[in-house]
N, C-alpha and C. Protein backbone atom coordinates (compact mmCIF):
# COMPACT_ATOMS: atom_id res chain seq x y z
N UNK A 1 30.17 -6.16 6.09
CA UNK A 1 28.97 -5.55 5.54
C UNK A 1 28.42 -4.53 6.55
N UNK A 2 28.00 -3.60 6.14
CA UNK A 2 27.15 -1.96 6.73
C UNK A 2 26.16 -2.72 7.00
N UNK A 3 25.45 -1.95 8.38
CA UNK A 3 24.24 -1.85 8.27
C UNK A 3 22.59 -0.85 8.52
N UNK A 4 22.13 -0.04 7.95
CA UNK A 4 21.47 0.83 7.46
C UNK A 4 19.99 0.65 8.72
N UNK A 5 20.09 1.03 9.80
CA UNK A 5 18.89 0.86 11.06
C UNK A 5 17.29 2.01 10.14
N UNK A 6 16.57 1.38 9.76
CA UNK A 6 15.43 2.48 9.33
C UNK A 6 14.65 2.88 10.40
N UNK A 7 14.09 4.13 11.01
CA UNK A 7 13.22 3.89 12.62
C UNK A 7 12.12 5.09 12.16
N UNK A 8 11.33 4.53 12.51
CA UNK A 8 10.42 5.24 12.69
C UNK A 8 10.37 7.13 13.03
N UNK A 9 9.98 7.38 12.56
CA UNK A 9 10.47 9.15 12.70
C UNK A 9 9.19 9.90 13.46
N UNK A 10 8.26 9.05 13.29
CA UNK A 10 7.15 10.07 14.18
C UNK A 10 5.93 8.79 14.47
N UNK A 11 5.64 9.52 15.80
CA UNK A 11 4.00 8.19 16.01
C UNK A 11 3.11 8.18 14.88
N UNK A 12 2.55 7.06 14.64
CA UNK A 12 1.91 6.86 14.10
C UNK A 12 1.37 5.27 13.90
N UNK A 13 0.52 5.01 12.41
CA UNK A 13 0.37 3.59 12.55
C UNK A 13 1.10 3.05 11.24
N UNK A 14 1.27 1.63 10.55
CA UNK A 14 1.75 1.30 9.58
C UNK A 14 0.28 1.03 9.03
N UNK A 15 0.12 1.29 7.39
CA UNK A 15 -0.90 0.75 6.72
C UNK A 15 -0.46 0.01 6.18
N UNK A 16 0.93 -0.23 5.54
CA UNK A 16 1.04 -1.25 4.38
C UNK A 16 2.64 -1.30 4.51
N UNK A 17 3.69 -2.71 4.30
CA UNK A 17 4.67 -2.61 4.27
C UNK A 17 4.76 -3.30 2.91
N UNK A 18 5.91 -2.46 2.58
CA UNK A 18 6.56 -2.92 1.06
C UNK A 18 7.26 -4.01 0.57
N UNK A 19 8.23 -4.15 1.66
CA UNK A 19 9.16 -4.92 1.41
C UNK A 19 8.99 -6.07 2.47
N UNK A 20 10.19 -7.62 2.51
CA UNK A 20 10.51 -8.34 3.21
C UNK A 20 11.53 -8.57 2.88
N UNK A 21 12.35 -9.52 4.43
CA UNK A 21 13.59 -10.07 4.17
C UNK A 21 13.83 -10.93 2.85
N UNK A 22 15.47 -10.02 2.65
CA UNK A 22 15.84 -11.18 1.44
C UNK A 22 15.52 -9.93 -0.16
N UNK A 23 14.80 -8.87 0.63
CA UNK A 23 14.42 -8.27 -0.94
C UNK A 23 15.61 -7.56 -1.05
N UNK A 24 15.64 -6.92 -2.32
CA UNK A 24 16.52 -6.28 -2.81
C UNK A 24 16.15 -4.58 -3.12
N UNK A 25 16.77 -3.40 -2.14
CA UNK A 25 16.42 -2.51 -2.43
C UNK A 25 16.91 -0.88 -2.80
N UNK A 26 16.33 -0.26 -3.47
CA UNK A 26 17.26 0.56 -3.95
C UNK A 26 16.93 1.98 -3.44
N UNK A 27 17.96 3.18 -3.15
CA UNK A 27 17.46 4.08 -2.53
C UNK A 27 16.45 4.89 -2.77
N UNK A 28 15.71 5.25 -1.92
CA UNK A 28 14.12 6.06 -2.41
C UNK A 28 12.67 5.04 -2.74
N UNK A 29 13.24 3.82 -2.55
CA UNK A 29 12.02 2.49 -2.48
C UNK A 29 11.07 2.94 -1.52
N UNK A 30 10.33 3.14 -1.37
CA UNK A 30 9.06 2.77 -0.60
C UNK A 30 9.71 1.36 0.43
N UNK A 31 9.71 1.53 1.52
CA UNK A 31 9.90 0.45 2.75
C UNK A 31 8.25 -0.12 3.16
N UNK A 32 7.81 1.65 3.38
CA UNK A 32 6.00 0.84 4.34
C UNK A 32 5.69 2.28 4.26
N UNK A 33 4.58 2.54 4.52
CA UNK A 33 3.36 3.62 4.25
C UNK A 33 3.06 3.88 5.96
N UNK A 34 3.45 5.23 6.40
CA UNK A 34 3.49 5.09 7.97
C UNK A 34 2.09 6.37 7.64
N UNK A 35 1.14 5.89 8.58
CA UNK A 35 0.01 7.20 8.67
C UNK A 35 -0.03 7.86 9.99
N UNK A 36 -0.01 9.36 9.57
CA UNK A 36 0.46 9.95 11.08
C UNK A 36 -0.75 11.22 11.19
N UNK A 37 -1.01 12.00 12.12
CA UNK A 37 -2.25 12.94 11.55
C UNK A 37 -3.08 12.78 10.34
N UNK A 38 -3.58 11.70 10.00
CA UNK A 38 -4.64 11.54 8.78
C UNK A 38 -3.25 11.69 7.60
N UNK A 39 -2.51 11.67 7.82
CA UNK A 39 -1.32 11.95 6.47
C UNK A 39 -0.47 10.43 6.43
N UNK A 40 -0.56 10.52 4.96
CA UNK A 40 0.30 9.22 4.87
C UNK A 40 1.39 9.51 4.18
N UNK A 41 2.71 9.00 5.02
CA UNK A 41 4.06 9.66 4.80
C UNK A 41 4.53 8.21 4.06
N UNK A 42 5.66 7.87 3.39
CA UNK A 42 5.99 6.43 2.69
C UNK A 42 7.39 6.55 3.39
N UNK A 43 7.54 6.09 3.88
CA UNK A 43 9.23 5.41 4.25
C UNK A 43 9.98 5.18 3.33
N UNK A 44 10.95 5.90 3.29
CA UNK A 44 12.12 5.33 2.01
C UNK A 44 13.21 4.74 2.64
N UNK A 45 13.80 4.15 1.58
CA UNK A 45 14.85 3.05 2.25
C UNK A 45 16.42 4.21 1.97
N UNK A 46 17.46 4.62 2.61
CA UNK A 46 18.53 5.60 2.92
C UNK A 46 19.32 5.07 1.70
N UNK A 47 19.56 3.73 1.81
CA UNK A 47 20.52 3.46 0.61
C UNK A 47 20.13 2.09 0.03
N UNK A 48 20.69 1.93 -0.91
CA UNK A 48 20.72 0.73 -1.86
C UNK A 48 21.47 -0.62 -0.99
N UNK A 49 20.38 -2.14 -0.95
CA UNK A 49 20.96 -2.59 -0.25
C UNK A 49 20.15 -4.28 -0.24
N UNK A 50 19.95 -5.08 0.70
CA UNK A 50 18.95 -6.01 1.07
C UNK A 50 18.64 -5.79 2.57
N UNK A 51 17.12 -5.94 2.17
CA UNK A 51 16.50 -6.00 3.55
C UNK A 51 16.81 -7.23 4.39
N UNK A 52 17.46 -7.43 5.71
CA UNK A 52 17.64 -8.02 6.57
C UNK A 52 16.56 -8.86 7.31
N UNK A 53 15.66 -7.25 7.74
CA UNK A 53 14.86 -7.87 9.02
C UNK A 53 13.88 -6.39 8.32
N UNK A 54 12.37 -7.03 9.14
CA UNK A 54 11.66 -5.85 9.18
C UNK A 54 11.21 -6.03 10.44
N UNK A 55 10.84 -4.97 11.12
CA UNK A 55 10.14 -4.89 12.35
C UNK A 55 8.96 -4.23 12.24
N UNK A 56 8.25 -4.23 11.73
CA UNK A 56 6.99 -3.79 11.40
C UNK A 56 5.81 -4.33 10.98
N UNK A 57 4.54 -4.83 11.15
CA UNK A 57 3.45 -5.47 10.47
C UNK A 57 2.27 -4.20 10.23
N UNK A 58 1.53 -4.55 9.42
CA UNK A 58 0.39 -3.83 8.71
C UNK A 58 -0.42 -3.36 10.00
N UNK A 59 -1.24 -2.16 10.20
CA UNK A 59 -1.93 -1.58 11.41
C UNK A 59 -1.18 -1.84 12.78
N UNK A 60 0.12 -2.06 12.42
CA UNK A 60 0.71 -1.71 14.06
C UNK A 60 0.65 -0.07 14.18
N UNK A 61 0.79 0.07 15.42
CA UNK A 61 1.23 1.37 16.43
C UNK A 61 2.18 1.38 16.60
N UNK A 62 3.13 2.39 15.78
CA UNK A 62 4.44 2.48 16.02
C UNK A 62 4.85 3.94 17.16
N UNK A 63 5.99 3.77 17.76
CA UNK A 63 6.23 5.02 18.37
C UNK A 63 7.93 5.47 17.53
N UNK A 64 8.25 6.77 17.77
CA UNK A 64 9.85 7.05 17.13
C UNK A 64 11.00 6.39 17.76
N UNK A 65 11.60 5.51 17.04
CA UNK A 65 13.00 4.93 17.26
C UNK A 65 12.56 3.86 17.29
N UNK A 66 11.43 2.90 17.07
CA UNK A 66 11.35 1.94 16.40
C UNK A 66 11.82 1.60 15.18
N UNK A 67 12.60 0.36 15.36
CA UNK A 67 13.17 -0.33 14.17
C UNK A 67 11.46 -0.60 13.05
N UNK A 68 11.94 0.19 11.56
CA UNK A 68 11.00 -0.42 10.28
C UNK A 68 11.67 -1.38 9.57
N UNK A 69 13.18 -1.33 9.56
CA UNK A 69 13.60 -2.27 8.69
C UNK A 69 15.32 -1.75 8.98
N UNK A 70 15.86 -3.17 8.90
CA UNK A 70 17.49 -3.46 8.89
C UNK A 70 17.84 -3.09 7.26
N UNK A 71 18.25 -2.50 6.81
CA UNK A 71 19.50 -2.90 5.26
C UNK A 71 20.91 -2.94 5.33
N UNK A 72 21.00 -4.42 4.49
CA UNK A 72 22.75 -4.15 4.70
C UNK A 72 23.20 -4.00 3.14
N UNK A 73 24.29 -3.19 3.33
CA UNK A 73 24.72 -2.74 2.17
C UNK A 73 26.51 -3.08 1.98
């Protein structure tokens, strides 16, 4: 089995995550809602798959190349 690393693409904070381990997801899902300059960008998931692991909780401080979420496909 593949596995699909999601990371963080720019500082910011998380407002809301979508998913958890065990879900089932398909490409262009909403993962988590990352807010960066007053802008809220949505994380999409790359490919169709199940979420593994998430590394992310609600109002964390994320920095870039943080793990948001494992998918294996």
């Amino acid at each position: 089995m593949s596995q699909e690393i999601v990371e963080v693409p720019i500082t910011g904070k998380i407002l809301s995550v979508s998913v958890k381990p065990g879900d089932e997801v398909k490409e262009g899902d909403i993962l988590c809602i990352l807010e960066s300059m007053k802008m809220e960008n949505p994380i999409l998931a790359p490919v169709d798959g199940s979420i593994s692991q998430v590394g992310v909780n609600a109002d964390q401080v994320v920095k870039p190349g943080e793990t948001i979420a494992v998918i294996e496909y």
